[in-house]
C-alpha atoms as a PDB file:
ATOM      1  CA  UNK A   1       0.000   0.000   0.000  1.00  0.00           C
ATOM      2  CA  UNK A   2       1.376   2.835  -0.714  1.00  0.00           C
ATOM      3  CA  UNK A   3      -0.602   6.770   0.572  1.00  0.00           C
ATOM      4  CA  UNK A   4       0.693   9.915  -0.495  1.00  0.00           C
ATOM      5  CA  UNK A   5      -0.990  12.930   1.383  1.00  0.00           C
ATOM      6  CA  UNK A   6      -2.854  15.924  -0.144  1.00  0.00           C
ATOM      7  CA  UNK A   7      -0.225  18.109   0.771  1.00  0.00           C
ATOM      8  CA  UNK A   8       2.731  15.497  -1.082  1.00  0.00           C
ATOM      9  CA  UNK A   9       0.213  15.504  -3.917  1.00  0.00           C
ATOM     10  CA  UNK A  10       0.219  19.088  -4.635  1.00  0.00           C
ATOM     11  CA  UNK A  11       4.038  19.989  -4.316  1.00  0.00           C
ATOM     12  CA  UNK A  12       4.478  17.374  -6.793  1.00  0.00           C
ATOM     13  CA  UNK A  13       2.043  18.674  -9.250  1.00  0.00           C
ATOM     14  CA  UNK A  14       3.791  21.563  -8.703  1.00  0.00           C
ATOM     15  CA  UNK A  15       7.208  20.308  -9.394  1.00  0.00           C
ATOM     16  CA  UNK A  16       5.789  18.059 -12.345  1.00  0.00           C
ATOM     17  CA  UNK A  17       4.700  21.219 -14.265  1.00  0.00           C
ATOM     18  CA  UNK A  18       8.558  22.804 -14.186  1.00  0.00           C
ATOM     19  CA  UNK A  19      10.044  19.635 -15.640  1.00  0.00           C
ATOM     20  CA  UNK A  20      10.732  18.895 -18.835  1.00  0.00           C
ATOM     21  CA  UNK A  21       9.348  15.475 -19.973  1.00  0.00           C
ATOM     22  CA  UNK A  22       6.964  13.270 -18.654  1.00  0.00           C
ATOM     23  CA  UNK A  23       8.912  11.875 -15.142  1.00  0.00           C
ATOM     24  CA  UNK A  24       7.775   9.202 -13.203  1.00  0.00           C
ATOM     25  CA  UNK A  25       8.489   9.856  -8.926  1.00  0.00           C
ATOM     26  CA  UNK A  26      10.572   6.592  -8.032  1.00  0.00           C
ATOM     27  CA  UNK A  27      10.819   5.488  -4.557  1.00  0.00           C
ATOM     28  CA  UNK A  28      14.196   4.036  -4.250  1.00  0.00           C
ATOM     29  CA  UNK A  29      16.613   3.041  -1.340  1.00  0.00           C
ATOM     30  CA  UNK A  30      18.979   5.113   0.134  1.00  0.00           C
ATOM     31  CA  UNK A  31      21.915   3.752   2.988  1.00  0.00           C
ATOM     32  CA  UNK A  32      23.298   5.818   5.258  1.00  0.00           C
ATOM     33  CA  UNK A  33      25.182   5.712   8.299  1.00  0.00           C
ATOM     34  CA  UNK A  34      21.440   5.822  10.456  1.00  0.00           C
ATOM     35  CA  UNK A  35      20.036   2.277   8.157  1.00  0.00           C
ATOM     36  CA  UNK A  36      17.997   2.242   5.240  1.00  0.00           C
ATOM     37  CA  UNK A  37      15.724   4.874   4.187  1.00  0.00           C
ATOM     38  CA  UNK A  38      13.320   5.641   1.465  1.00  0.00           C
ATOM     39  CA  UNK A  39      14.298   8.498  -1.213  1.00  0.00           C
ATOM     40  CA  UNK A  40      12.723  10.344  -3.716  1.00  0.00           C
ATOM     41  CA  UNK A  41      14.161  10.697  -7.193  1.00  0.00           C
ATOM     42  CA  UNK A  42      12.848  11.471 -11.031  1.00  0.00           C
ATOM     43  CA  UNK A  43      12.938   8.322 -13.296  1.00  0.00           C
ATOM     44  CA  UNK A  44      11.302   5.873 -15.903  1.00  0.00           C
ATOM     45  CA  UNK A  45       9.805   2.488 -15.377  1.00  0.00           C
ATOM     46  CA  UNK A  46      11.837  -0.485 -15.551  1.00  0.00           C
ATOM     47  CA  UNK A  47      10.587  -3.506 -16.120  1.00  0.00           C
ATOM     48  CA  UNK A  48      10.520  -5.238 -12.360  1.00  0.00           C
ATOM     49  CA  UNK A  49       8.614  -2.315 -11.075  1.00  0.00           C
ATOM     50  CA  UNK A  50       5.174  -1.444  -8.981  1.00  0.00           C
ATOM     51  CA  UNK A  51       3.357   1.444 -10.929  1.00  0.00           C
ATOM     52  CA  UNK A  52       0.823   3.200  -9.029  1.00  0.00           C
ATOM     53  CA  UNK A  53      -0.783   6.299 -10.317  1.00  0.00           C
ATOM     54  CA  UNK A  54      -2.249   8.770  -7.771  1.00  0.00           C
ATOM     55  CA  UNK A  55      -3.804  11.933  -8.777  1.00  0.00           C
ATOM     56  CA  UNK A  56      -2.251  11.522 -12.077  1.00  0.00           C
ATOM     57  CA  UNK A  57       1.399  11.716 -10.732  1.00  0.00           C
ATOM     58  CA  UNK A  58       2.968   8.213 -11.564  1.00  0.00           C
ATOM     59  CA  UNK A  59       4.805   6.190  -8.843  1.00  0.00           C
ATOM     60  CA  UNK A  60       7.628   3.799  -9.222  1.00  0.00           C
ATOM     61  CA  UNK A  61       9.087   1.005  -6.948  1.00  0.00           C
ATOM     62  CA  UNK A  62      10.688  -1.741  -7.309  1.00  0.00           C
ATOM     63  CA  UNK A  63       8.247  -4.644  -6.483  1.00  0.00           C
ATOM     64  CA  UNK A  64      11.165  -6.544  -4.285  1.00  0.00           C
ATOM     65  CA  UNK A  65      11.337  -3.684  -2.683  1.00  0.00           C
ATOM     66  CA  UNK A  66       7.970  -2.073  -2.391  1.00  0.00           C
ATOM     67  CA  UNK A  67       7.401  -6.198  -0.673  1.00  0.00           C
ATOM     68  CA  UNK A  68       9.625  -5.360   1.934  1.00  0.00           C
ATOM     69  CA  UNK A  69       8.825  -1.564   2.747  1.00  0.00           C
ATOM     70  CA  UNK A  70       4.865  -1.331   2.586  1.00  0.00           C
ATOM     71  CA  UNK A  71       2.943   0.529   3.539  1.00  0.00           C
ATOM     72  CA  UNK A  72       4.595   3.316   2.735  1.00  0.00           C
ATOM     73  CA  UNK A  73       3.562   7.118   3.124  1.00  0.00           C
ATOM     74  CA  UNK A  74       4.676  10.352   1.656  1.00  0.00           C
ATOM     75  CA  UNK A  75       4.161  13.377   3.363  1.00  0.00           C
ATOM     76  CA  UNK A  76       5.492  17.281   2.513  1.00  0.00           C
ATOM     77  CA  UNK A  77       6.336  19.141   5.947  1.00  0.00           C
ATOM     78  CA  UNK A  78       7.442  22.466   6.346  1.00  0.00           C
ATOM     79  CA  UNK A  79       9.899  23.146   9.489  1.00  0.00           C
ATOM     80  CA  UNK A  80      12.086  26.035  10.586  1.00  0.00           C
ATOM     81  CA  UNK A  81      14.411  26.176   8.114  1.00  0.00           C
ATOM     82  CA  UNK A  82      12.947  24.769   5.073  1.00  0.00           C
ATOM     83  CA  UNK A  83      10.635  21.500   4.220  1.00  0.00           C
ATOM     84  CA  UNK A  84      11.062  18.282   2.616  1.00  0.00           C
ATOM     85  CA  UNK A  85       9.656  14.880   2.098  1.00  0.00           C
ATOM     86  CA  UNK A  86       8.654  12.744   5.009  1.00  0.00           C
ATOM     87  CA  UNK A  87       8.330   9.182   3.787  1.00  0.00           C
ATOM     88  CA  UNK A  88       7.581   6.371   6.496  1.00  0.00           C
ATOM     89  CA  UNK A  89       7.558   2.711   6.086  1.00  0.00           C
ATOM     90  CA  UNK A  90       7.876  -0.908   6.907  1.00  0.00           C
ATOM     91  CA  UNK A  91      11.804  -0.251   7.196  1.00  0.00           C
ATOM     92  CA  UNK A  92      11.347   2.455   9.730  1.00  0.00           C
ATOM     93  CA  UNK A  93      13.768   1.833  12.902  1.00  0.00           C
ATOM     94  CA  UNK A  94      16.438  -0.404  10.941  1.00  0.00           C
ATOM     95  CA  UNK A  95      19.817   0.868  11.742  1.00  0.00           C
ATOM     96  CA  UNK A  96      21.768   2.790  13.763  1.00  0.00           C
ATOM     97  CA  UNK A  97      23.240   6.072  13.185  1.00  0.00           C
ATOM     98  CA  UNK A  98      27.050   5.681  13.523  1.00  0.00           C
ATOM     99  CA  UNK A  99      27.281  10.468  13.232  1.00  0.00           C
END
């Protein structure tokens, strides 16, 4: 399962109008010294992945992947100084951070 708030949504619609081309958003892994962690990145399908459309904005994963981390969510939060994606899963808590 994968939810993407109404808030996510429109920053993305947003962003999707500025770009040149028709990009997918893929959720991909990203390691760091705290574990695992979901990222964000501009892409096109491959052929082992989980396309969901929501709102019209396309979705990628990985289906191995998307297995192991749903449910997912995506969230946009503002914060003192700036905002950014907040994307929770399955793979929340894995790791340590090593900083």
């Amino acid at each position: 399962m994968l939810e993407v708030t109404e808030k996510a949504i429109n920053f993305l619609m947003d962003l999707m109008e500025k770009v040149e081309g028709e990009q997918k958003v893929r959720l991909s892994m990203v390691e760091n010294c705290g574990g695992n962690t979901l990222g964000l990145v501009l892409d096109q399908p491959h052929g082992d992945d989980e396309v969901i459309v929501i709102q019209g904005i396309t979705f990628l994963v990985a289906k191995d992947l998307y297995e192991k981390a749903k449910p997912i969510t995506i969230d946009f939060i503002e914060y003192t100084p700036g905002a950014g994606f907040k994307i929770t899963s399955s793979l929340m808590g894995e790791g340590s951070c090593c900083c």
